[in-house]
N, C-alpha and C. Protein backbone atom coordinates (compact mmCIF):
# COMPACT_ATOMS: atom_id res chain seq x y z
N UNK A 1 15.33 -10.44 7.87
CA UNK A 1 14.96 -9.35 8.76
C UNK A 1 13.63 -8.76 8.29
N UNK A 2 12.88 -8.79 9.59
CA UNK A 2 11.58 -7.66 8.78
C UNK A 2 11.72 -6.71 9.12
N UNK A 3 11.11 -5.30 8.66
CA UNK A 3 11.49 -3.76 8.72
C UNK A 3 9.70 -3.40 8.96
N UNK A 4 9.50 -2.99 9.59
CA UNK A 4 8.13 -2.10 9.96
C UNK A 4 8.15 -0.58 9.26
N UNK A 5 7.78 -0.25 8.65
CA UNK A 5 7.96 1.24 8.04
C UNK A 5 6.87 1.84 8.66
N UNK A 6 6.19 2.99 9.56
CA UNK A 6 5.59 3.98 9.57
C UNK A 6 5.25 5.40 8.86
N UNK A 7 5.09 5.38 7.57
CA UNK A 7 4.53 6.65 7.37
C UNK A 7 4.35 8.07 7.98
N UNK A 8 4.82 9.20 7.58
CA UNK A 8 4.48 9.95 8.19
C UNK A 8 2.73 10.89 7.97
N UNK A 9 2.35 11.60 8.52
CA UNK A 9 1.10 11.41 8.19
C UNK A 9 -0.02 11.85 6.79
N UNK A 10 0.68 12.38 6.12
CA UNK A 10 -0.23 12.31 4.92
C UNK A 10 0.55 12.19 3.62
N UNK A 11 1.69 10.98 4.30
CA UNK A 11 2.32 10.61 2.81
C UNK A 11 2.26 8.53 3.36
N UNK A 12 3.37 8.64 1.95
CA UNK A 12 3.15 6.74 1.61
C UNK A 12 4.96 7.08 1.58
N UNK A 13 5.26 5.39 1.93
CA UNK A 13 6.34 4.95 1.36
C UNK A 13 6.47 4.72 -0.11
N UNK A 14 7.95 5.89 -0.44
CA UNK A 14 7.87 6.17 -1.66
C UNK A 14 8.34 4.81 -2.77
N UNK A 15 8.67 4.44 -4.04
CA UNK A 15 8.45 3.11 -4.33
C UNK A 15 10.26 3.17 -4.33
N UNK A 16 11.52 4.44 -4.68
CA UNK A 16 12.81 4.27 -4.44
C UNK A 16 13.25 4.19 -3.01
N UNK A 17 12.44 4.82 -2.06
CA UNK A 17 12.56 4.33 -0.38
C UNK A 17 12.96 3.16 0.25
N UNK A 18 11.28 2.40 -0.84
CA UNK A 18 11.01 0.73 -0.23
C UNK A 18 12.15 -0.08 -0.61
N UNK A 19 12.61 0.18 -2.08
CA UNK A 19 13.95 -0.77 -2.57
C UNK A 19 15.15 -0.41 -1.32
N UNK A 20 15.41 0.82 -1.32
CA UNK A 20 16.59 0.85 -0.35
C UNK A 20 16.47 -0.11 0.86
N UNK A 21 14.58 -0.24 1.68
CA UNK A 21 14.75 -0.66 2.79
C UNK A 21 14.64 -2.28 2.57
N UNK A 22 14.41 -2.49 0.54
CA UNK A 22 14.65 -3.87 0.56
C UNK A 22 15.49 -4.47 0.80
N UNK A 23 16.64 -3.95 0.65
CA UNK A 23 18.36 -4.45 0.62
C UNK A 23 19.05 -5.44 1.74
N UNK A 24 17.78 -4.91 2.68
CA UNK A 24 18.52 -5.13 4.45
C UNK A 24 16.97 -6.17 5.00
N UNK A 25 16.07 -6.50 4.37
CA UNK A 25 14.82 -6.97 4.65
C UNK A 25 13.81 -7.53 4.05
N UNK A 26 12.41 -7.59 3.95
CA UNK A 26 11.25 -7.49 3.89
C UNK A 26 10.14 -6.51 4.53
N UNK A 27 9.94 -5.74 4.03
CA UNK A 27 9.22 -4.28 4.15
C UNK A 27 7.89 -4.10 4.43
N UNK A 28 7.46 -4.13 5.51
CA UNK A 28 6.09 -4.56 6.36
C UNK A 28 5.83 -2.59 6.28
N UNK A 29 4.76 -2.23 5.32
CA UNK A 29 4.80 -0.84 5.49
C UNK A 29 2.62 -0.35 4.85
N UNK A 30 2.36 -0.54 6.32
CA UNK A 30 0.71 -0.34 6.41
C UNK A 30 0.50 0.98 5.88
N UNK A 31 -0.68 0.93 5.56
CA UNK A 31 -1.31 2.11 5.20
C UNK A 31 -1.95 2.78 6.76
N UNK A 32 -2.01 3.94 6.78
CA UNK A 32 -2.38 4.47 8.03
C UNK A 32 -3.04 5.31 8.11
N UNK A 33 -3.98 5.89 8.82
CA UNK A 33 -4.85 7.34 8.74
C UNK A 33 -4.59 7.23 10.24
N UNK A 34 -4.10 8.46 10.72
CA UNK A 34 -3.51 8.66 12.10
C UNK A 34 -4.66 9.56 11.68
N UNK A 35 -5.48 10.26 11.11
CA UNK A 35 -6.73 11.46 12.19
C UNK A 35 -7.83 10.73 12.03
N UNK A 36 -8.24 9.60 11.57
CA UNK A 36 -9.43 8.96 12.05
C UNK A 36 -9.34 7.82 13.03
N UNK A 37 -7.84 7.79 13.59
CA UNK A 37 -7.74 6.52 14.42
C UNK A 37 -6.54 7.38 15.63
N UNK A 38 -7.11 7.34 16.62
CA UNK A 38 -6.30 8.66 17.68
C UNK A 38 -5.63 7.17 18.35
N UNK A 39 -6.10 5.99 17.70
CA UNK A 39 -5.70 4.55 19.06
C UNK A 39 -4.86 3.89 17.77
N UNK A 40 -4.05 4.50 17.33
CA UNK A 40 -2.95 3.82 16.16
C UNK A 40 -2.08 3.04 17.09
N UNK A 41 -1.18 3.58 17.86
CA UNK A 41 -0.23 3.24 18.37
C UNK A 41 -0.48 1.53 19.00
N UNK A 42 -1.56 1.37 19.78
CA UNK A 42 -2.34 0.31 20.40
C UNK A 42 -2.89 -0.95 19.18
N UNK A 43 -2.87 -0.23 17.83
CA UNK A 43 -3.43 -0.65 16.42
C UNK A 43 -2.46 -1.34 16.33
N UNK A 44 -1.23 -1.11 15.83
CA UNK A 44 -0.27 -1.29 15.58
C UNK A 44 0.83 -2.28 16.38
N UNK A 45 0.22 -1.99 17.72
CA UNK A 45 1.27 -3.18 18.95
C UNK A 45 0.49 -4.18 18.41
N UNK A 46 -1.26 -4.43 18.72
CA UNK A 46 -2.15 -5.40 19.10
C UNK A 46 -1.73 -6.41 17.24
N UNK A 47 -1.36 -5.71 16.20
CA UNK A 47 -1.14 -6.14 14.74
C UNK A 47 0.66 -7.03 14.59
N UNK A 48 1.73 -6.21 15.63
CA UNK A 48 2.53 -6.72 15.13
C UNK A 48 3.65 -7.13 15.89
N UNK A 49 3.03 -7.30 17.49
CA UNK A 49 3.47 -7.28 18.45
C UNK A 49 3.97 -8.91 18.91
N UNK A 50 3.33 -9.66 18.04
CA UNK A 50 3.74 -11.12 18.23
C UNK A 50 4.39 -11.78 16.48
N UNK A 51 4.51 -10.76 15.95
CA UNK A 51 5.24 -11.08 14.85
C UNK A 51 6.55 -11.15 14.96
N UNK A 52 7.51 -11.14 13.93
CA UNK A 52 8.93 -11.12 14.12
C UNK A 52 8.74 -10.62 13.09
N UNK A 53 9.17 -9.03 14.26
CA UNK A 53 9.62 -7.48 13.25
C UNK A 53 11.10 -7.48 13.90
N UNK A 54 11.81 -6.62 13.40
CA UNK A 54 13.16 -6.61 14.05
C UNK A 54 13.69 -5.23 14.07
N UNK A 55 13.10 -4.09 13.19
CA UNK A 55 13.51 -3.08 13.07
C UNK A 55 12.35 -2.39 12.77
N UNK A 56 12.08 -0.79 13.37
CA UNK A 56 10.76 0.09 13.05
C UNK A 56 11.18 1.63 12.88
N UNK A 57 11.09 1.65 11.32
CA UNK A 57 11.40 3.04 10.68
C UNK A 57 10.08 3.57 10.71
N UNK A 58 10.56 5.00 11.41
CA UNK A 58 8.61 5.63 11.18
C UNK A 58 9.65 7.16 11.03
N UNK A 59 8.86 7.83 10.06
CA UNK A 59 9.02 9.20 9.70
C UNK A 59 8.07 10.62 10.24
N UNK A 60 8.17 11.68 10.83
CA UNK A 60 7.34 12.49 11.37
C UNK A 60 6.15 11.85 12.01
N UNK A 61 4.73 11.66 11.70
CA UNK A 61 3.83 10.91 13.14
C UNK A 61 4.37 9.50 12.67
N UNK A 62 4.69 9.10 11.81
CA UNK A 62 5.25 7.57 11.84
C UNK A 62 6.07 7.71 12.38
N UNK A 63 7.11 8.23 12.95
CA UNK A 63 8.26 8.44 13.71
C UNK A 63 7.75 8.06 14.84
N UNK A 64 6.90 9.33 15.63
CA UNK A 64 6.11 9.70 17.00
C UNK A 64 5.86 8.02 17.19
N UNK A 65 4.91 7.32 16.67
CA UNK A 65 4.07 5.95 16.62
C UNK A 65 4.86 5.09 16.90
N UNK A 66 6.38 5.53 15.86
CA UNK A 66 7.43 4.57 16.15
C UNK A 66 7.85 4.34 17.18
N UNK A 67 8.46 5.43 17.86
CA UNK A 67 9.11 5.65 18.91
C UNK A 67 8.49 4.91 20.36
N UNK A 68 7.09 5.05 20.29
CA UNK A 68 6.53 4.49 21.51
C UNK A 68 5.92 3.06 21.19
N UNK A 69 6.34 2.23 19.74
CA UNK A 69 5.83 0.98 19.47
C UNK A 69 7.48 0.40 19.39
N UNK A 70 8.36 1.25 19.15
CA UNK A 70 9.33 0.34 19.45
C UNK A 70 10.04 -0.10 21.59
N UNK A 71 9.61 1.02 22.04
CA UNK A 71 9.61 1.09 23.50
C UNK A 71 8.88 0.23 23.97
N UNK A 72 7.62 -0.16 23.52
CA UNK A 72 6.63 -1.05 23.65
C UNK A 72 6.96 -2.65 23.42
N UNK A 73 7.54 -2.77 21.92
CA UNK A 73 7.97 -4.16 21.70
C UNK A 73 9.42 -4.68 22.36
N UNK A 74 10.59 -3.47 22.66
CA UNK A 74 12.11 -3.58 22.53
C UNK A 74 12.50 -4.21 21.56
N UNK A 75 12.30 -2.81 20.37
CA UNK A 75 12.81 -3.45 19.29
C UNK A 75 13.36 -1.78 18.81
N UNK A 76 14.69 -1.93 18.22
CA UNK A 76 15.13 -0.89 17.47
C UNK A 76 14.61 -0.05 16.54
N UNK A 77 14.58 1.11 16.79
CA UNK A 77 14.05 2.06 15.53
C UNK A 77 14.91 3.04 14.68
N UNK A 78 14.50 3.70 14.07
CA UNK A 78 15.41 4.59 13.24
C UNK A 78 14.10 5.51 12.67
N UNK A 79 14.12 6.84 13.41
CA UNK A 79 13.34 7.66 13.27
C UNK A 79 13.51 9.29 12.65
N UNK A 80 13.26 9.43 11.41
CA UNK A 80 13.21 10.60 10.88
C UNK A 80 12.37 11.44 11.04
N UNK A 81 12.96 12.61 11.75
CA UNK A 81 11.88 14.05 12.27
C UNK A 81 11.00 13.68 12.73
N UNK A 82 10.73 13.04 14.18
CA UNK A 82 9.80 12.07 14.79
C UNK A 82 8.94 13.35 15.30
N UNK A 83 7.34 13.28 15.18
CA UNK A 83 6.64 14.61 15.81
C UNK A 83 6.46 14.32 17.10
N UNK A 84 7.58 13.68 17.81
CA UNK A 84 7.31 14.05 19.27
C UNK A 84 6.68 14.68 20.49
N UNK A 85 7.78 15.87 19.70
CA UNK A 85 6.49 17.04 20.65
C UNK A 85 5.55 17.72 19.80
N UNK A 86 5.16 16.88 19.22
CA UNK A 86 4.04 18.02 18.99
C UNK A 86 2.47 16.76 18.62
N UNK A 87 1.81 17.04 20.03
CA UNK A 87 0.73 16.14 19.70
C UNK A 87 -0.98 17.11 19.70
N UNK A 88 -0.86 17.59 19.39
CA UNK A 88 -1.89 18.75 19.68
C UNK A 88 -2.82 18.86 17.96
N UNK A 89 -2.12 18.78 16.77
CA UNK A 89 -2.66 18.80 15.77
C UNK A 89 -3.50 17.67 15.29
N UNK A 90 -3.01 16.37 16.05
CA UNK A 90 -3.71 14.91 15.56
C UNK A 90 -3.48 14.44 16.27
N UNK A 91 -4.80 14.00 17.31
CA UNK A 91 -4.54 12.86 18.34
C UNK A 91 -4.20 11.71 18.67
N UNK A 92 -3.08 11.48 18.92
CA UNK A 92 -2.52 10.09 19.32
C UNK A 92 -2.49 10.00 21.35
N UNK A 93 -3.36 8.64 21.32
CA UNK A 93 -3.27 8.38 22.46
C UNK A 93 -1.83 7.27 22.63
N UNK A 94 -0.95 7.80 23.57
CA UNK A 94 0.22 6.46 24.01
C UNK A 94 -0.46 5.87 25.02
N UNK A 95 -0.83 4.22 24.92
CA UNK A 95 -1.18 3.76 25.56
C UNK A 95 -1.01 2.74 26.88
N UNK A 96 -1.60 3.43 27.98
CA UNK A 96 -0.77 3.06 29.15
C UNK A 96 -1.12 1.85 29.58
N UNK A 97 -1.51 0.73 28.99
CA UNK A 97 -1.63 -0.48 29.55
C UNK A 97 -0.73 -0.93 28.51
N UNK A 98 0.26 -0.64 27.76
CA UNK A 98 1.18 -1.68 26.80
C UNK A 98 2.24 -1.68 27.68
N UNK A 99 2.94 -3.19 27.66
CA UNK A 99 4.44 -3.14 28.41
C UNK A 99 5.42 -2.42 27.92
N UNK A 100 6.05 -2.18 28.74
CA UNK A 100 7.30 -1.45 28.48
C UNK A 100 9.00 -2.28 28.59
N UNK A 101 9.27 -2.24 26.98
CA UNK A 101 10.29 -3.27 26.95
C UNK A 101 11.62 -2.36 26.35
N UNK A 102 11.59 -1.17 26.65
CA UNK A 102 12.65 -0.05 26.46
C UNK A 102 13.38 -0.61 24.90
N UNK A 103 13.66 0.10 23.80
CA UNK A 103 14.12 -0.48 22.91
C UNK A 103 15.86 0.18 23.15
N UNK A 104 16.12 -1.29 22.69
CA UNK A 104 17.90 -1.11 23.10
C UNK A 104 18.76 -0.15 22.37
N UNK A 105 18.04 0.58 21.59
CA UNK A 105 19.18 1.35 20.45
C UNK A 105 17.87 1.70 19.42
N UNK A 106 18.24 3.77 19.41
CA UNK A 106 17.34 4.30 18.65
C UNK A 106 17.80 5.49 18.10
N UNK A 107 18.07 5.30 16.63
CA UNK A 107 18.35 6.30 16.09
C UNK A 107 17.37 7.39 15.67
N UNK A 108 18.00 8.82 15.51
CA UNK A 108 17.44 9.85 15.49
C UNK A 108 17.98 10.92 14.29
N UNK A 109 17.21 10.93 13.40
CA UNK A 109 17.47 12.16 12.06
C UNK A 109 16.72 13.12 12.27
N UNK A 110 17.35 14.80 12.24
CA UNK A 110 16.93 15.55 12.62
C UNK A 110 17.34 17.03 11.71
N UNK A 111 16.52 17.63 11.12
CA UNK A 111 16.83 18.20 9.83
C UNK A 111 16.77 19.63 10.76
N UNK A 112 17.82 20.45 10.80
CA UNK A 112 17.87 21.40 11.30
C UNK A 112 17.48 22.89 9.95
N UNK A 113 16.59 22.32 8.98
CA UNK A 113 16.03 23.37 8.35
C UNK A 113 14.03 22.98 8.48
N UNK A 114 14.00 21.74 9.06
CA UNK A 114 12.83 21.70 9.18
C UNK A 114 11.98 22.76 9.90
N UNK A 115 10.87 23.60 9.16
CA UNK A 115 9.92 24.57 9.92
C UNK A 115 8.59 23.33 10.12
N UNK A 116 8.68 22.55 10.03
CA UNK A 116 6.96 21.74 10.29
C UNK A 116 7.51 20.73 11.59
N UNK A 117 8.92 20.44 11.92
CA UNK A 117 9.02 19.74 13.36
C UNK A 117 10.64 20.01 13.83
N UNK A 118 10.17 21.29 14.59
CA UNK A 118 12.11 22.00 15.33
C UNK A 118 12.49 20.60 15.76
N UNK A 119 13.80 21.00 15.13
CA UNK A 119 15.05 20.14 16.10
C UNK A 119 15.02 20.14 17.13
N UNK A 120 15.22 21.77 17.46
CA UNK A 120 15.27 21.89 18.87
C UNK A 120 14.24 21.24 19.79
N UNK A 121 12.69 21.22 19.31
CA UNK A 121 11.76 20.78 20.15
C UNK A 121 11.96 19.28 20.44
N UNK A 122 12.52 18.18 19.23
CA UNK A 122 12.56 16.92 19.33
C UNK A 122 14.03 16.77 20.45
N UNK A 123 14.97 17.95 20.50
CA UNK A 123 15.93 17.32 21.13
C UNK A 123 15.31 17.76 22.72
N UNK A 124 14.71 18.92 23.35
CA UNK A 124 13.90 18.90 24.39
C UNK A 124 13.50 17.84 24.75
N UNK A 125 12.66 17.33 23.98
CA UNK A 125 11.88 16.22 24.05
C UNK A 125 12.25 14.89 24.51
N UNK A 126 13.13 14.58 23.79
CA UNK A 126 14.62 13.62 24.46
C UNK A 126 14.98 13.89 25.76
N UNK A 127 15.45 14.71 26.00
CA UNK A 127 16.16 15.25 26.80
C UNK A 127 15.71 15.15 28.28
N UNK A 128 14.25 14.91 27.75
CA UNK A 128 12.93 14.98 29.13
C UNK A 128 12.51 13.60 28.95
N UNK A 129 12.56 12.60 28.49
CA UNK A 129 12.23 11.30 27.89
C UNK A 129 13.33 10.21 27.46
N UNK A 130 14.28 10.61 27.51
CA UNK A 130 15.40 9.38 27.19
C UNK A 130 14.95 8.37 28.17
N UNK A 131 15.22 7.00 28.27
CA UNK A 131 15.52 6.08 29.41
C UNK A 131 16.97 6.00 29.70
N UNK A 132 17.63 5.35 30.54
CA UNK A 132 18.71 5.22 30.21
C UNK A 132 19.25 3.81 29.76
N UNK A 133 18.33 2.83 29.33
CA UNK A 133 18.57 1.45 28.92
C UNK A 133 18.16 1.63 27.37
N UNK A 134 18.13 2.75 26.71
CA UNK A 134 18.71 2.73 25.19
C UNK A 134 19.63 3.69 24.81
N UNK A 135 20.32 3.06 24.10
CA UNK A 135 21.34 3.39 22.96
C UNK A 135 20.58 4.76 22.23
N UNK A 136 21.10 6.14 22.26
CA UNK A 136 20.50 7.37 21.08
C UNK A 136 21.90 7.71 20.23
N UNK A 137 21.55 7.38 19.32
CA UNK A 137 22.48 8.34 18.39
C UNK A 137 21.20 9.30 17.34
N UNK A 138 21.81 10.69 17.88
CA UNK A 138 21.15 11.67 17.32
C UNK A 138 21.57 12.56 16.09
N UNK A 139 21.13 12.52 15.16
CA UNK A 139 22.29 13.08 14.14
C UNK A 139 20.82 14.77 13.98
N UNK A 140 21.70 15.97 13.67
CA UNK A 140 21.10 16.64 12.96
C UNK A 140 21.73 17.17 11.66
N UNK A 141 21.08 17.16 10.52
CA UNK A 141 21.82 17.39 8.70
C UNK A 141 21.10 18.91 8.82
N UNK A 142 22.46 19.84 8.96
CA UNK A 142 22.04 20.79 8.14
C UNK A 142 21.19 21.28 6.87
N UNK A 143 21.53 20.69 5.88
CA UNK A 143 20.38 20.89 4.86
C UNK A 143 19.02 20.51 4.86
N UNK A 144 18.72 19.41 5.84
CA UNK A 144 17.78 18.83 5.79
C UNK A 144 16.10 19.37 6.61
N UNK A 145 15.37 19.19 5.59
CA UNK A 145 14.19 20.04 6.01
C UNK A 145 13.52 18.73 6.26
N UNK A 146 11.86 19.01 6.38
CA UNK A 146 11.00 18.34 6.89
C UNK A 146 11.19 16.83 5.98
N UNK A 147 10.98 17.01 4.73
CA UNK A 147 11.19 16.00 3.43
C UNK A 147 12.27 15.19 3.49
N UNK A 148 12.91 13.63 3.43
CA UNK A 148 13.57 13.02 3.36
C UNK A 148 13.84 12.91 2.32
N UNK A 149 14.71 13.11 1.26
CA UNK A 149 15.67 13.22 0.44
C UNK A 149 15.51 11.53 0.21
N UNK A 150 15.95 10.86 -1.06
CA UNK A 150 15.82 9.79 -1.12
C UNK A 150 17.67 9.28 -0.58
N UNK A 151 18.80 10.33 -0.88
CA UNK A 151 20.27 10.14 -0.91
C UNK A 151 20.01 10.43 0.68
N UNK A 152 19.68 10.96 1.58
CA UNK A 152 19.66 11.57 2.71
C UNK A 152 19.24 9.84 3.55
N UNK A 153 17.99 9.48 3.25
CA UNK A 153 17.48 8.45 2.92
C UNK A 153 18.65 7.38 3.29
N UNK A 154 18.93 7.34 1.78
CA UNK A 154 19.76 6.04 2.02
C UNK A 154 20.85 5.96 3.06
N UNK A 155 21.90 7.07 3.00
CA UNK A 155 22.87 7.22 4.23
C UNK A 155 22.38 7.15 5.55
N UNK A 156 21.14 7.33 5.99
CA UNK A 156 20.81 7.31 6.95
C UNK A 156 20.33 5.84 7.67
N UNK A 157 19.32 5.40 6.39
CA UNK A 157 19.38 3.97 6.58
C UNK A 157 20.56 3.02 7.21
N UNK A 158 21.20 3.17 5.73
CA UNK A 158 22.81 2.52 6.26
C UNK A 158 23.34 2.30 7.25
N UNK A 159 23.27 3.53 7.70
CA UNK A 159 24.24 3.58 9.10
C UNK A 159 23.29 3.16 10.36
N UNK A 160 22.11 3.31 10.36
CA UNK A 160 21.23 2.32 10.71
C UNK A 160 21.65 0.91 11.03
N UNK A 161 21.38 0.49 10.17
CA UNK A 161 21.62 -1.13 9.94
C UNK A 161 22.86 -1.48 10.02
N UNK A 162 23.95 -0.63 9.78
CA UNK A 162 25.30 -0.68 10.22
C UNK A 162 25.52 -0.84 11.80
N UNK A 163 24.70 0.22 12.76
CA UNK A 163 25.08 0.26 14.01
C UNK A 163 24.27 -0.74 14.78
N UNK A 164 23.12 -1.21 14.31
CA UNK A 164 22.45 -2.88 14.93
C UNK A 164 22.33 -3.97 14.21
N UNK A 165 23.10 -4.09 13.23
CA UNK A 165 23.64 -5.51 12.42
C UNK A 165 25.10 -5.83 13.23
């Protein structure tokens, strides 16, 4: 299996992260500058769009990137505190000449102590944007703030790869 990792935007995949997402894969995880490149999303189809990826974890704007590169390929994601709604701080263009291949099943982690991306706004956001030809399982963790926990992390993974294995 390959795993696409997205970054969120001014961090790296951490090096106890990558082992967890080794377990289940091979860990395809780019380096990214989402504010000098507003055409990531289009970066990213045109890079890995004829590969055999099978799964795309993206975290806050790696989330966002995710979300509309896995819709793009129909390929499953698993997205932590995806900045959905909120595109106003760093420009990402979604680009409207990529096909649309709805991804069949997309999970959603959602830290209901996060102050840098509301729950509430990502579940709006859904709410106005679901298709109905994917699968959402939406979880929100009380404790969980903006930061992914490496234990938070792993359970989340899991059940991931549990519900599309």
């Amino acid at each position: 299996m390959n795993i696409l990792f997205l970054h969120g935007l001014e961090s790296k995949l951490s090096a106890p992260k990558r082992a967890i997402l080794e377990t289940y894969g091979t860990v395809i995880a780019p380096d990214l500058d989402y504010k000098s490149n507003p055409n990531m999303i289009q970066m990213l189809y045109d890079e890995y769009h004829s590969q055999d990826i099978n799964a795309i974890i993206g975290s806050s704007m790696g989330g966002f990137a995710a979300f509309h590169l896995a819709n793009n390929m129909g390929i499953c994601a698993l997205l932590y505190n995806p900045a959905l709604p909120y595109r106003n701080a760093v420009e990402q263009i979604i680009p409207a000449t990529l096909p649309i291949n709805n991804s069949a099943f997309i999970r959603i982690v959602l830290g209901a102590q996060d102050d840098v991306i509301k729950a509430k706004d990502n579940l709006n956001y859904f709410a106005q944007h679901s298709n109905p030809t994917t699968d959402y399982t939406i979880t929100i963790k009380k404790e969980l703030a903006h930061q992914i926990p490496v234990k938070i992390f792993e359970q989340e993974t899991k059940a991931f790869f549990d519900e599309i294995c």
